[in-house]
PDB file of N, CA and C in Angstrom:
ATOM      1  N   UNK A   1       1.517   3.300 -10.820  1.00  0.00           N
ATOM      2  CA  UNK A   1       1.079   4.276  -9.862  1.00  0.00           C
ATOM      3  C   UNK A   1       0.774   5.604 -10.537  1.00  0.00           C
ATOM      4  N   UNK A   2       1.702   5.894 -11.660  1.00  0.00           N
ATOM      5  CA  UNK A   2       1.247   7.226 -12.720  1.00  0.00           C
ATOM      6  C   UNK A   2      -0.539   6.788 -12.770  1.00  0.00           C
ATOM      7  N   UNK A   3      -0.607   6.299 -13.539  1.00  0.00           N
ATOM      8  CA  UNK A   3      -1.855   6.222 -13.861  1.00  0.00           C
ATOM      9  C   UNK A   3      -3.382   5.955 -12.738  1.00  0.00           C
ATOM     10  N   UNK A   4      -2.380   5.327 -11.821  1.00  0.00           N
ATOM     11  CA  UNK A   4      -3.434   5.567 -10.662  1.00  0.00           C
ATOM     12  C   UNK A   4      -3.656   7.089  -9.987  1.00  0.00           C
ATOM     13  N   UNK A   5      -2.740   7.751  -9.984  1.00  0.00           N
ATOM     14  CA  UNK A   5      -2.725   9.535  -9.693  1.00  0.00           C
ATOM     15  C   UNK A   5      -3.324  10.471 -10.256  1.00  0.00           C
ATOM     16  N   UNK A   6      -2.964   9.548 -11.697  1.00  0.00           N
ATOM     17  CA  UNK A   6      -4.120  10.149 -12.721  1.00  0.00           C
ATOM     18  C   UNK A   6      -5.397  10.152 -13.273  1.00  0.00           C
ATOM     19  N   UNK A   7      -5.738   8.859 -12.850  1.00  0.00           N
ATOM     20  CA  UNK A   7      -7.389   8.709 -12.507  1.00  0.00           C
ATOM     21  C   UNK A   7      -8.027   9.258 -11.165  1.00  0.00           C
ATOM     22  N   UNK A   8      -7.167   9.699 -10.358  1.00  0.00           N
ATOM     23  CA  UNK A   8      -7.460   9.957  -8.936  1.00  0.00           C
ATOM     24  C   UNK A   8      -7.781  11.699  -9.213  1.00  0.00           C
ATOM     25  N   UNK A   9      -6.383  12.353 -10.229  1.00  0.00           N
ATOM     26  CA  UNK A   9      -6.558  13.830  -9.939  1.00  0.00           C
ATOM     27  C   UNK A   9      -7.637  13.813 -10.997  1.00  0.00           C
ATOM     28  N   UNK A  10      -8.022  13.129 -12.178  1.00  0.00           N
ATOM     29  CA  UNK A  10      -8.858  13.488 -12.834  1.00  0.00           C
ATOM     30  C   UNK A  10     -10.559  13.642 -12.810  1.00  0.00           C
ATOM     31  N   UNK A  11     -10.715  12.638 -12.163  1.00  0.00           N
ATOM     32  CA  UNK A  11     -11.743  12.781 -10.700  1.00  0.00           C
ATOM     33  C   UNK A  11     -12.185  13.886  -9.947  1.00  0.00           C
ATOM     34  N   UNK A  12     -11.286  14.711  -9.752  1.00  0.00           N
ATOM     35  CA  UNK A  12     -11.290  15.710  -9.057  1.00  0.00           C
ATOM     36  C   UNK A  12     -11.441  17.329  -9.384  1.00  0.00           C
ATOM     37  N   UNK A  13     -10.944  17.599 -10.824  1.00  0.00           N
ATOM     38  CA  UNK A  13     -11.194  18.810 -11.707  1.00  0.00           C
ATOM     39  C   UNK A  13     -11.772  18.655 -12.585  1.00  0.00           C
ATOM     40  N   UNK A  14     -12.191  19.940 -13.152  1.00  0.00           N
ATOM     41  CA  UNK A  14     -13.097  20.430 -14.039  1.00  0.00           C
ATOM     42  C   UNK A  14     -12.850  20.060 -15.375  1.00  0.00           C
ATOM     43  N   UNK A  15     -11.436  20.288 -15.516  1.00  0.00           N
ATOM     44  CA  UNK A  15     -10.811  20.192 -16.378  1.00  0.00           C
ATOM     45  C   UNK A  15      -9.593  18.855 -16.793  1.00  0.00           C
ATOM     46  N   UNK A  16     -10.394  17.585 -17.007  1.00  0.00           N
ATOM     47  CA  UNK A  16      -9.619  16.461 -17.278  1.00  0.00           C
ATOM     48  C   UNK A  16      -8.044  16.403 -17.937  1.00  0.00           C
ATOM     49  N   UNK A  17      -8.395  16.972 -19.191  1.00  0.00           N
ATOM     50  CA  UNK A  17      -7.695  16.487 -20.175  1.00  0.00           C
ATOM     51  C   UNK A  17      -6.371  17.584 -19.711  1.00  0.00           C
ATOM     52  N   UNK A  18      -6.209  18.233 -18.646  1.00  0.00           N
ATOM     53  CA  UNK A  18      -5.032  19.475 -18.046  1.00  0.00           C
ATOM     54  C   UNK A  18      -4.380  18.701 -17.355  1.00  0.00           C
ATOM     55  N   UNK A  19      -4.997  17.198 -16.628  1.00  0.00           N
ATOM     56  CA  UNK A  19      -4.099  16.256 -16.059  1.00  0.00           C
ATOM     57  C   UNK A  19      -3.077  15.669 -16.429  1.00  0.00           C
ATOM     58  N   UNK A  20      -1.862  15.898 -15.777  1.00  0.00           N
ATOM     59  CA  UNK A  20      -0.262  15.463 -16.225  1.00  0.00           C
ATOM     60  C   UNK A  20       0.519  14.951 -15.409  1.00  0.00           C
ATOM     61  N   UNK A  21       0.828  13.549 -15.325  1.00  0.00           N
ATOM     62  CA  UNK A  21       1.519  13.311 -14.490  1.00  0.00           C
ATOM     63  C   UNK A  21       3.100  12.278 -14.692  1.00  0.00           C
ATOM     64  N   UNK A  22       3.938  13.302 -14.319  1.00  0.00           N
ATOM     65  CA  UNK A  22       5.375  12.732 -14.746  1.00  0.00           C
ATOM     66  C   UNK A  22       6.402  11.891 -13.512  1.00  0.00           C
ATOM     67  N   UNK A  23       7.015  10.755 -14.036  1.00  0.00           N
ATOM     68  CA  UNK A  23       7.566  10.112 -13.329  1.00  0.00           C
ATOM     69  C   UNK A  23       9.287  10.414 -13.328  1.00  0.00           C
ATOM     70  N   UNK A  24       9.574  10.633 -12.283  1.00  0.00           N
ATOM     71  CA  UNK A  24      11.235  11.348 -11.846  1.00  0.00           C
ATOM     72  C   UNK A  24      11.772   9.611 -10.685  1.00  0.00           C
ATOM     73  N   UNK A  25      12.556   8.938 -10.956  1.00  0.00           N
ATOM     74  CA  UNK A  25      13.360   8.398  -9.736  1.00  0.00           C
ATOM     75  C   UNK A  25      14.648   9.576  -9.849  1.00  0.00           C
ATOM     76  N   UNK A  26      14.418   8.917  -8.216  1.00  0.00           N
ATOM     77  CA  UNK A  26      15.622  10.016  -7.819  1.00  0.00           C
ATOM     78  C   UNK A  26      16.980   8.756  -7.692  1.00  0.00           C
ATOM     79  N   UNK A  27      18.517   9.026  -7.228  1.00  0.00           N
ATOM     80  CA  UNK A  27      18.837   8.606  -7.075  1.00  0.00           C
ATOM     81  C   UNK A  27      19.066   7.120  -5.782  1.00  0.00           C
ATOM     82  N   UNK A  28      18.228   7.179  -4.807  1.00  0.00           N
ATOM     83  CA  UNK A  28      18.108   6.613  -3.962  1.00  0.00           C
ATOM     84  C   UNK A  28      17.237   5.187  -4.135  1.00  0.00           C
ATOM     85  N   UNK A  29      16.126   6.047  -4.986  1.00  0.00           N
ATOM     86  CA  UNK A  29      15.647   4.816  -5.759  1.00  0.00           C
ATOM     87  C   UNK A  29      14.137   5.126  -5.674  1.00  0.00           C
ATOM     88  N   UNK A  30      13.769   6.134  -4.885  1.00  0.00           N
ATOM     89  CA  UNK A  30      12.563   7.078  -4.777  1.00  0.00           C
ATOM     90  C   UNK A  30      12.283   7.636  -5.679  1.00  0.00           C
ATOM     91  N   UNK A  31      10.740   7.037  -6.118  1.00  0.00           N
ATOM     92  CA  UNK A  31       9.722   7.974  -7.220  1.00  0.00           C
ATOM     93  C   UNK A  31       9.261   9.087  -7.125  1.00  0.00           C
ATOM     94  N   UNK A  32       9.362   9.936  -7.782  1.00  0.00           N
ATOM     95  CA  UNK A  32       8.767  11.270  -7.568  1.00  0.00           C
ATOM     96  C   UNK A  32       7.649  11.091  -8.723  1.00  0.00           C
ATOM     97  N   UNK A  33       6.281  11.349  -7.789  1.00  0.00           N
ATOM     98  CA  UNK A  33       5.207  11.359  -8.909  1.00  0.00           C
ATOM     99  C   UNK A  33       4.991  13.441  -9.003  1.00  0.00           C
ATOM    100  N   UNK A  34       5.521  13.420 -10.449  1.00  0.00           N
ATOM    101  CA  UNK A  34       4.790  15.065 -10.643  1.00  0.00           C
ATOM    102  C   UNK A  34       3.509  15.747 -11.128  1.00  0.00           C
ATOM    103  N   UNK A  35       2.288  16.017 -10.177  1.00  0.00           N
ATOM    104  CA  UNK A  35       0.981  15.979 -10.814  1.00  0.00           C
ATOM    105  C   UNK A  35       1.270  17.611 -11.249  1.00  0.00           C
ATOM    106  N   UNK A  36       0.842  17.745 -12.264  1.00  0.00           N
ATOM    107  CA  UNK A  36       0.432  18.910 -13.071  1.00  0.00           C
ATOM    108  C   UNK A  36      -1.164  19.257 -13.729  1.00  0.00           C
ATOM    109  N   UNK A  37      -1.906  20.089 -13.164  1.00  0.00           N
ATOM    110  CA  UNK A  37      -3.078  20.487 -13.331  1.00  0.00           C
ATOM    111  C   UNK A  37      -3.626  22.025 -13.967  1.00  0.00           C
ATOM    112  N   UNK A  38      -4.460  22.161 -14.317  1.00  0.00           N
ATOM    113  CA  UNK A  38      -4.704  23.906 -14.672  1.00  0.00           C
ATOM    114  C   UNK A  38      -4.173  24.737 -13.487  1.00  0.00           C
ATOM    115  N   UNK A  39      -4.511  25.866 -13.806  1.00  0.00           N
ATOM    116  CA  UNK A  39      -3.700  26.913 -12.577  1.00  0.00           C
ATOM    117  C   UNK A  39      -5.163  26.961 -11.683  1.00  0.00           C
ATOM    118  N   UNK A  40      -6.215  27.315 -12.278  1.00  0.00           N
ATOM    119  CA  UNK A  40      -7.510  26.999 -11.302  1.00  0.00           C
ATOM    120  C   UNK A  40      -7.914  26.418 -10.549  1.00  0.00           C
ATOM    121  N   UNK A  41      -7.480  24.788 -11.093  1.00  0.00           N
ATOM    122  CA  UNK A  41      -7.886  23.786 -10.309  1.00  0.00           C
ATOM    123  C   UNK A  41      -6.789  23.356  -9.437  1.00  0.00           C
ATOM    124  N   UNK A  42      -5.924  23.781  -8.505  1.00  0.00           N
ATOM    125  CA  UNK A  42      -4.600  23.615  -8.221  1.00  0.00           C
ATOM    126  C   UNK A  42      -5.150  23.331  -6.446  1.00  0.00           C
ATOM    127  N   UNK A  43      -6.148  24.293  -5.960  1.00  0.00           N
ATOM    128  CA  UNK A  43      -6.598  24.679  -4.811  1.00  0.00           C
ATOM    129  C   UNK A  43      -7.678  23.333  -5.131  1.00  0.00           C
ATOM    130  N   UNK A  44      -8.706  22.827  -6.062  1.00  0.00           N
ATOM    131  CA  UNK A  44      -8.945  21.766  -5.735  1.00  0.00           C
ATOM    132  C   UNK A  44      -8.165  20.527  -5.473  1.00  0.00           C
ATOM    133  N   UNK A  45      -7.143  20.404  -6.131  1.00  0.00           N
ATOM    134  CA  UNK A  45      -6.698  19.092  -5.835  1.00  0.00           C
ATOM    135  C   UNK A  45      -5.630  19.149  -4.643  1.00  0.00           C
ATOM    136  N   UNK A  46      -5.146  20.502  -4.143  1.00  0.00           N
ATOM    137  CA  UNK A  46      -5.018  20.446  -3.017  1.00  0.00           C
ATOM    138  C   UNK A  46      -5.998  20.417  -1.472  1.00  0.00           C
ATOM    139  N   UNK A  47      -6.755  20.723  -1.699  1.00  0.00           N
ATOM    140  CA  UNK A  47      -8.414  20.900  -0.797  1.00  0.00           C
ATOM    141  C   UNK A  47      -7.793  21.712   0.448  1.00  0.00           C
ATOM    142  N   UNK A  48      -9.190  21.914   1.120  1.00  0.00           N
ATOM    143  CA  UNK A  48      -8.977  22.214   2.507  1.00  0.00           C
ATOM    144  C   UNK A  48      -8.214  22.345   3.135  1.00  0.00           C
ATOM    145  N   UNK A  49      -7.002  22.884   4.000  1.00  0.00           N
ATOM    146  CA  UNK A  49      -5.551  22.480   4.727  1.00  0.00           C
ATOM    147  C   UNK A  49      -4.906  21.492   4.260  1.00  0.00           C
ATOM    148  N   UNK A  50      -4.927  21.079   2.780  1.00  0.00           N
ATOM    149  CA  UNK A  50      -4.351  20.122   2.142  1.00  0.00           C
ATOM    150  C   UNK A  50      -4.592  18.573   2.831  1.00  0.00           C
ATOM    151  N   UNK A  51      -6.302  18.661   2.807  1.00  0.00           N
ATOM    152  CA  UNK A  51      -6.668  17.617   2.631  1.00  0.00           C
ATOM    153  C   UNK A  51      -6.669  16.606   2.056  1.00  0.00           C
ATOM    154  N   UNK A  52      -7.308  17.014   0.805  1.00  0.00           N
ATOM    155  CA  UNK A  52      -7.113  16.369  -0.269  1.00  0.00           C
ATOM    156  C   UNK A  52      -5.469  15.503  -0.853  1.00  0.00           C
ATOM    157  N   UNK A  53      -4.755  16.422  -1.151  1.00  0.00           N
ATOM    158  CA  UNK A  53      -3.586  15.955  -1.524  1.00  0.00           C
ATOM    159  C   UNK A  53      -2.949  14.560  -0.305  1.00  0.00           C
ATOM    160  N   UNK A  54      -3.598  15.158   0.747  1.00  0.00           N
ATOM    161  CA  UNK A  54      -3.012  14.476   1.464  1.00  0.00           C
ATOM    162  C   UNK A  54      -3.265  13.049   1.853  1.00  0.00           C
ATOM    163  N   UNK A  55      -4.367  12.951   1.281  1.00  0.00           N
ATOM    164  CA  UNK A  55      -5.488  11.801   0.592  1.00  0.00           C
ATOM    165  C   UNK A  55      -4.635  10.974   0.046  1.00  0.00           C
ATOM    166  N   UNK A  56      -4.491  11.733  -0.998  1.00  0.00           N
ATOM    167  CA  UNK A  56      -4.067  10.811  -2.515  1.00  0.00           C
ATOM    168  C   UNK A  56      -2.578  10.508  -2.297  1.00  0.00           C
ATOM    169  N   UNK A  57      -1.789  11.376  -1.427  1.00  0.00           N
ATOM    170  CA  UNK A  57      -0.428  10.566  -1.146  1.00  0.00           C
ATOM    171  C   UNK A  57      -0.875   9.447  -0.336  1.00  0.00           C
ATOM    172  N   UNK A  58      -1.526   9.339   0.898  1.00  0.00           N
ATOM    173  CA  UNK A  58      -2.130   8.319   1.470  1.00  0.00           C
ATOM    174  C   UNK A  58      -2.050   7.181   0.710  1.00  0.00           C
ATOM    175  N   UNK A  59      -3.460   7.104  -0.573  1.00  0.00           N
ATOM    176  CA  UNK A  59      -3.375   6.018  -1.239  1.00  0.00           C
ATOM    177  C   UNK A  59      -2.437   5.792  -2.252  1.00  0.00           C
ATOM    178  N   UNK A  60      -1.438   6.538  -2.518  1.00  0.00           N
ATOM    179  CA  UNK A  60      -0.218   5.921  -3.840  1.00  0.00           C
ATOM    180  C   UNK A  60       0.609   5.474  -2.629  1.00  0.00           C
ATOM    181  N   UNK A  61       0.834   6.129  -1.672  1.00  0.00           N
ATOM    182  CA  UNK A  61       1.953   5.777  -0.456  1.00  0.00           C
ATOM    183  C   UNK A  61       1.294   4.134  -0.656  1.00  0.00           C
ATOM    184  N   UNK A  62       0.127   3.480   0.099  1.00  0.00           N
ATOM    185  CA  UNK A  62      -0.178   2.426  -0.004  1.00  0.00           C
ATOM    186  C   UNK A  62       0.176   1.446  -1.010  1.00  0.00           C
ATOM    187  N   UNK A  63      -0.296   2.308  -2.073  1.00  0.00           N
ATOM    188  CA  UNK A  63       0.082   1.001  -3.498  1.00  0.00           C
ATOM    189  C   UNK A  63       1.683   0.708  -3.774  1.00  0.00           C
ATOM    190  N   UNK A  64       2.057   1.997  -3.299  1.00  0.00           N
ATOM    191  CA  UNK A  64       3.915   1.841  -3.452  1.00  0.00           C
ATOM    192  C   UNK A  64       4.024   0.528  -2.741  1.00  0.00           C
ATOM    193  N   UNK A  65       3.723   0.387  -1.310  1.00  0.00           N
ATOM    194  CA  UNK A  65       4.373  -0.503  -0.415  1.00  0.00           C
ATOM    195  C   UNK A  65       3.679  -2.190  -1.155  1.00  0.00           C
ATOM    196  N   UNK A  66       3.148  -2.134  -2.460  1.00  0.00           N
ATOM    197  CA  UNK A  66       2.584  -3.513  -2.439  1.00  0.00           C
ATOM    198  C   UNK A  66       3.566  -3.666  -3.010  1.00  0.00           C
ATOM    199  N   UNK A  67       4.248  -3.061  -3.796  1.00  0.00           N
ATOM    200  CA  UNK A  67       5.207  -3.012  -4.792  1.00  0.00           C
ATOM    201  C   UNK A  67       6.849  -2.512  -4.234  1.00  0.00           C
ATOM    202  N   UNK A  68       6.684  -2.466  -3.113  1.00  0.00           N
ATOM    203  CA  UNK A  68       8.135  -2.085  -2.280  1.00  0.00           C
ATOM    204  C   UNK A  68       9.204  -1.021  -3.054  1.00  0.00           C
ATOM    205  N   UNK A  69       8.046  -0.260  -2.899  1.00  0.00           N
ATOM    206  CA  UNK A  69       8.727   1.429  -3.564  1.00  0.00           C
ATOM    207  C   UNK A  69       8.448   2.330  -2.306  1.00  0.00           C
ATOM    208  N   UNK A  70       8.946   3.395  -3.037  1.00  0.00           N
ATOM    209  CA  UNK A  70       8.402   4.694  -2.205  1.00  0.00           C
ATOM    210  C   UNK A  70       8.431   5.549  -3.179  1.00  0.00           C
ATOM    211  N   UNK A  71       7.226   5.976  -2.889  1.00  0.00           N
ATOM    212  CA  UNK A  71       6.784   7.222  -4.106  1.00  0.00           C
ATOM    213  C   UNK A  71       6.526   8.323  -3.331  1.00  0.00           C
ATOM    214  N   UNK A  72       7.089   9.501  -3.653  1.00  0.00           N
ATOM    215  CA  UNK A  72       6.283  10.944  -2.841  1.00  0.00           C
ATOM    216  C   UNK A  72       5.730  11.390  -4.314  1.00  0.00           C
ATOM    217  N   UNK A  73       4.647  12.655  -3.799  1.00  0.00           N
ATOM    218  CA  UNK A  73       3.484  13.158  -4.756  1.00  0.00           C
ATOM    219  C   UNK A  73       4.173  14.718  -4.514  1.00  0.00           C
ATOM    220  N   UNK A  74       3.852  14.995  -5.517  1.00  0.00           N
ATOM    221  CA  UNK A  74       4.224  16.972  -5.949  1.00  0.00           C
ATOM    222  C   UNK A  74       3.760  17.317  -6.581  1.00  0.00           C
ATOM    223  N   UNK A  75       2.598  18.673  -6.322  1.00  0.00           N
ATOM    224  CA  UNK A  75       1.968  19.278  -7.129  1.00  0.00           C
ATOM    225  C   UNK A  75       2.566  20.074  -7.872  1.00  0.00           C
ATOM    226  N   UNK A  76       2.711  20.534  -8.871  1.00  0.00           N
ATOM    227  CA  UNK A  76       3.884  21.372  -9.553  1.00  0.00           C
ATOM    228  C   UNK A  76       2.856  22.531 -10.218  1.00  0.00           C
ATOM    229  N   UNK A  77       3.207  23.948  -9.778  1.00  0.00           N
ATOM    230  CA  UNK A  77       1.879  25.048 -10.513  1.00  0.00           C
ATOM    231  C   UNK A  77       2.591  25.504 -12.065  1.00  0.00           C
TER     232      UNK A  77
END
């Protein structure tokens, strides 16, 4: 799912190679995906009233459940 977040945010900015994305389980057993981007592009990959972001949890939320996880997404500035 890292790497699916990361073809997803990279897609999306100007600036590819600023894409970072770190994997945290928490104790419960919940993934924390941490996307890290330039400071510029922060408002794109959040979009509109947090459109966007809200997108891309959409589709990792999906891929989690093929795989009977739960992943939440965090933009980190």
């Amino acid at each position: 799912m890292e790497e699916l977040l990361r073809y997803l945010a990279r897609s999306l900015v100007a600036e590819r190679e600023e894409v970072e994305v770190d994997s945290v389980t928490e104790e419960d057993g919940t993934i924390v995906l941490e996307l890290r981007v330039a400071k510029d592009e922060v408002g794109r990959v959040i979009g509109r009233g947090g459109r966007t972001i809200n997108a891309l949890r959409a589709v990792i939320r999906a891929a989690a459940v093929k795989h009977e996880k739960r992943v939440l997404v965090d933009v980190i500035d």
